[in-house]
C-alpha atoms as a PDB file:
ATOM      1  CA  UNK A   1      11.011   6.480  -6.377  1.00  0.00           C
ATOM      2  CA  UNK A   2      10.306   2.685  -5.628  1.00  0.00           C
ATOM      3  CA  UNK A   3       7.046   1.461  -6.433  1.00  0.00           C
ATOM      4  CA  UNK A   4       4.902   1.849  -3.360  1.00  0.00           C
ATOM      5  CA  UNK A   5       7.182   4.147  -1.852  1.00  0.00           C
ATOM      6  CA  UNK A   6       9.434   0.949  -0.968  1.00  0.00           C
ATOM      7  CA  UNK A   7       6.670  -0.326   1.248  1.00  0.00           C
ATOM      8  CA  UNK A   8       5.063  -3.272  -1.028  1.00  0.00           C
ATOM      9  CA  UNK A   9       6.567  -4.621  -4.005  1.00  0.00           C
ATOM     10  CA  UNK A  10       4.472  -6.858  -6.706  1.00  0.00           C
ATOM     11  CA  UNK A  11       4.845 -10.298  -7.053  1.00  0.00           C
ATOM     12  CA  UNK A  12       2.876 -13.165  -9.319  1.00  0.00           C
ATOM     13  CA  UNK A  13       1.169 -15.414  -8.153  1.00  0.00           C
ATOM     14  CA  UNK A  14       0.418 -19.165  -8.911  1.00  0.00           C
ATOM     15  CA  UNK A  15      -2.581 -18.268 -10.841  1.00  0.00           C
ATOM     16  CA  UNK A  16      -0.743 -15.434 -13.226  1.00  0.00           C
ATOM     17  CA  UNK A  17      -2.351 -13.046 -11.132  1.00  0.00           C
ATOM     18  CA  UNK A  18      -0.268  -9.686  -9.954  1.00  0.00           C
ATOM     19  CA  UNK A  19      -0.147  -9.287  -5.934  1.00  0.00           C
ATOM     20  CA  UNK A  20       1.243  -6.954  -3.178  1.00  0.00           C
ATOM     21  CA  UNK A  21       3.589  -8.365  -0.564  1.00  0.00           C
ATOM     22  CA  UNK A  22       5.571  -6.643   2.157  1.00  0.00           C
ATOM     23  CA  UNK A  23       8.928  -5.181   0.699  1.00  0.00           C
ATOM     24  CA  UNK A  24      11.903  -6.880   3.071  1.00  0.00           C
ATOM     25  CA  UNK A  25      13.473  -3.681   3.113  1.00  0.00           C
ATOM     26  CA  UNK A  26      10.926  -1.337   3.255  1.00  0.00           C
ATOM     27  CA  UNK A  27      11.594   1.940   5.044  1.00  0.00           C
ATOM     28  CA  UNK A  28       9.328   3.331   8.395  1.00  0.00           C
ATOM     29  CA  UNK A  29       8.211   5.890   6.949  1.00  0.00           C
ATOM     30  CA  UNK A  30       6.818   7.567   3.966  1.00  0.00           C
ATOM     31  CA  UNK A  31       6.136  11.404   2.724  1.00  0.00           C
ATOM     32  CA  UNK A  32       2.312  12.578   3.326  1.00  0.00           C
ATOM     33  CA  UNK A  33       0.854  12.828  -0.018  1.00  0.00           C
ATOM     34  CA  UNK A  34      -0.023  16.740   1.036  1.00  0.00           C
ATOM     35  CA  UNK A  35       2.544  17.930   2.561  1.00  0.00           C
ATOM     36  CA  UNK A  36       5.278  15.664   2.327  1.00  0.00           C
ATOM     37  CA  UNK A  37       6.525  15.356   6.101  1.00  0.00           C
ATOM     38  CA  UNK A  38       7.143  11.955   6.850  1.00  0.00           C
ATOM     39  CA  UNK A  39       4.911   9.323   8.635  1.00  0.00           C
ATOM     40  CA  UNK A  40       5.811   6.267  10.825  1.00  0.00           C
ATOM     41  CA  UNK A  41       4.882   2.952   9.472  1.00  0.00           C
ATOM     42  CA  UNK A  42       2.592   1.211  12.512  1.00  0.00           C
ATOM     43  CA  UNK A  43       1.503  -1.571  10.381  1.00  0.00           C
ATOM     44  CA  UNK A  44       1.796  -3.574   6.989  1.00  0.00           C
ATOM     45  CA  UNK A  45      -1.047  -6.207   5.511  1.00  0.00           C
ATOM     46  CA  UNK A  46      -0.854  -8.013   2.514  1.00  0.00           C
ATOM     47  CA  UNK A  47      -2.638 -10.428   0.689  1.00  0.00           C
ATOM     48  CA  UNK A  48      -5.754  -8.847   1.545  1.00  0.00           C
ATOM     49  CA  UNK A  49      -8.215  -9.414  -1.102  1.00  0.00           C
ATOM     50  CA  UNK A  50     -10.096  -5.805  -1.775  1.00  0.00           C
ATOM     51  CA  UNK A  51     -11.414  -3.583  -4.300  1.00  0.00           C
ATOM     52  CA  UNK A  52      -9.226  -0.579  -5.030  1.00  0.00           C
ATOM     53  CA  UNK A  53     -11.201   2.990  -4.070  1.00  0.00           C
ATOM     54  CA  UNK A  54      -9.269   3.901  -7.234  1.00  0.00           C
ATOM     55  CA  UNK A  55      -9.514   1.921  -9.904  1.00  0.00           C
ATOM     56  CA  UNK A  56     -12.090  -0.913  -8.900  1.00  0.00           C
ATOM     57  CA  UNK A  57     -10.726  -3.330  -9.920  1.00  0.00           C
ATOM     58  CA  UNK A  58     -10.630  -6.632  -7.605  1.00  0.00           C
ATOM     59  CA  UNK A  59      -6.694  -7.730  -6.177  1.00  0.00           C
ATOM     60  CA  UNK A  60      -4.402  -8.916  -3.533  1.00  0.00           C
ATOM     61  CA  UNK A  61      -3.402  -5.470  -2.604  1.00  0.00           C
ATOM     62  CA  UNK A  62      -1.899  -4.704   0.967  1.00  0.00           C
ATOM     63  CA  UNK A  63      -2.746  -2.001   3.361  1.00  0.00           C
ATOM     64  CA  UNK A  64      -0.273   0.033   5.805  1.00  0.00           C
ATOM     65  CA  UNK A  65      -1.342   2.556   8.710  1.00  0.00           C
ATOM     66  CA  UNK A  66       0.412   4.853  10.377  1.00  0.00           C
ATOM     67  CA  UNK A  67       1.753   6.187  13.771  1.00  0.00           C
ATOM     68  CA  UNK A  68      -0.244   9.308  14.932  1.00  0.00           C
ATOM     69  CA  UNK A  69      -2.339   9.310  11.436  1.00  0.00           C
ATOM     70  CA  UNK A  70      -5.929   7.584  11.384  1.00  0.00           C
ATOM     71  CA  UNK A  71      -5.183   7.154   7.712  1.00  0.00           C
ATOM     72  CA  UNK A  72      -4.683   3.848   5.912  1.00  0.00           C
ATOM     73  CA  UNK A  73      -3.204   3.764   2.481  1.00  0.00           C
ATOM     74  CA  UNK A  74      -4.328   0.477   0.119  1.00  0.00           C
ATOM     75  CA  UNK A  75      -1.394  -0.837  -2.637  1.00  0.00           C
ATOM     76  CA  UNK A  76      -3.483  -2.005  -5.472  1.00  0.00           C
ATOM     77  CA  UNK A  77      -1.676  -4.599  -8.031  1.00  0.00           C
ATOM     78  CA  UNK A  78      -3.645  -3.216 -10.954  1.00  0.00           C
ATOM     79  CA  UNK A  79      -3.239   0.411 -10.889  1.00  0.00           C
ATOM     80  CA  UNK A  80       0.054   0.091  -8.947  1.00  0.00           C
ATOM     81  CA  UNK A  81      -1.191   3.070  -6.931  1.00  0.00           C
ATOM     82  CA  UNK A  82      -0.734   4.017  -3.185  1.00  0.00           C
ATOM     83  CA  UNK A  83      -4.559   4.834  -2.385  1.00  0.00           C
ATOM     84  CA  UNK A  84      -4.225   7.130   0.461  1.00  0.00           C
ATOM     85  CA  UNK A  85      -7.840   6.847   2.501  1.00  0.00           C
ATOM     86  CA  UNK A  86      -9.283   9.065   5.097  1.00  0.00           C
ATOM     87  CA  UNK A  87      -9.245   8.155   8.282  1.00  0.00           C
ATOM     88  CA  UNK A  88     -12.082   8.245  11.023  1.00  0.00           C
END
């Protein structure tokens, strides 16, 4: 399985520092973490600079949402994790 589920892929940057950006390829959907039917891709942001709910640690991760889902999921660069979130 890609990295990301083929959404993000990891790049680095000018500063040595690892960061998300949108995968050219990346496919419109992805399996639910739960129960592995697949979800539309609505959106994809990268270079946002957050804190992963994972692993704390500060990056340039990138967030996706989805169709019909009030989840997000955040791609952190240091645990190279897909943090699913709950949604509202």
């Amino acid at each position: 399985m890609d990295l990301f589920h083929g959404l993000f892929q990891l790049i680095t940057g000018a500063d040595g520092a690892m960061r998300v950006t949108r995968h050219v390829d990346g496919p419109s959907a992805v399996p639910d973490p739960a129960t592995g039917r697949p979800l539309r891709v609505a959106t994809v942001e990268t270079e946002t600079r957050a804190i992963c709910p994972q692993c704390e640690a500060p990056g340039d991760g990138g967030y996706v949402s989805f169709e019909a889902d009030l989840r997000l999921a955040y791609a952190c660069p240091s645990c190279r994790t897909l943090v699913w979130l709950a949604g509202a």
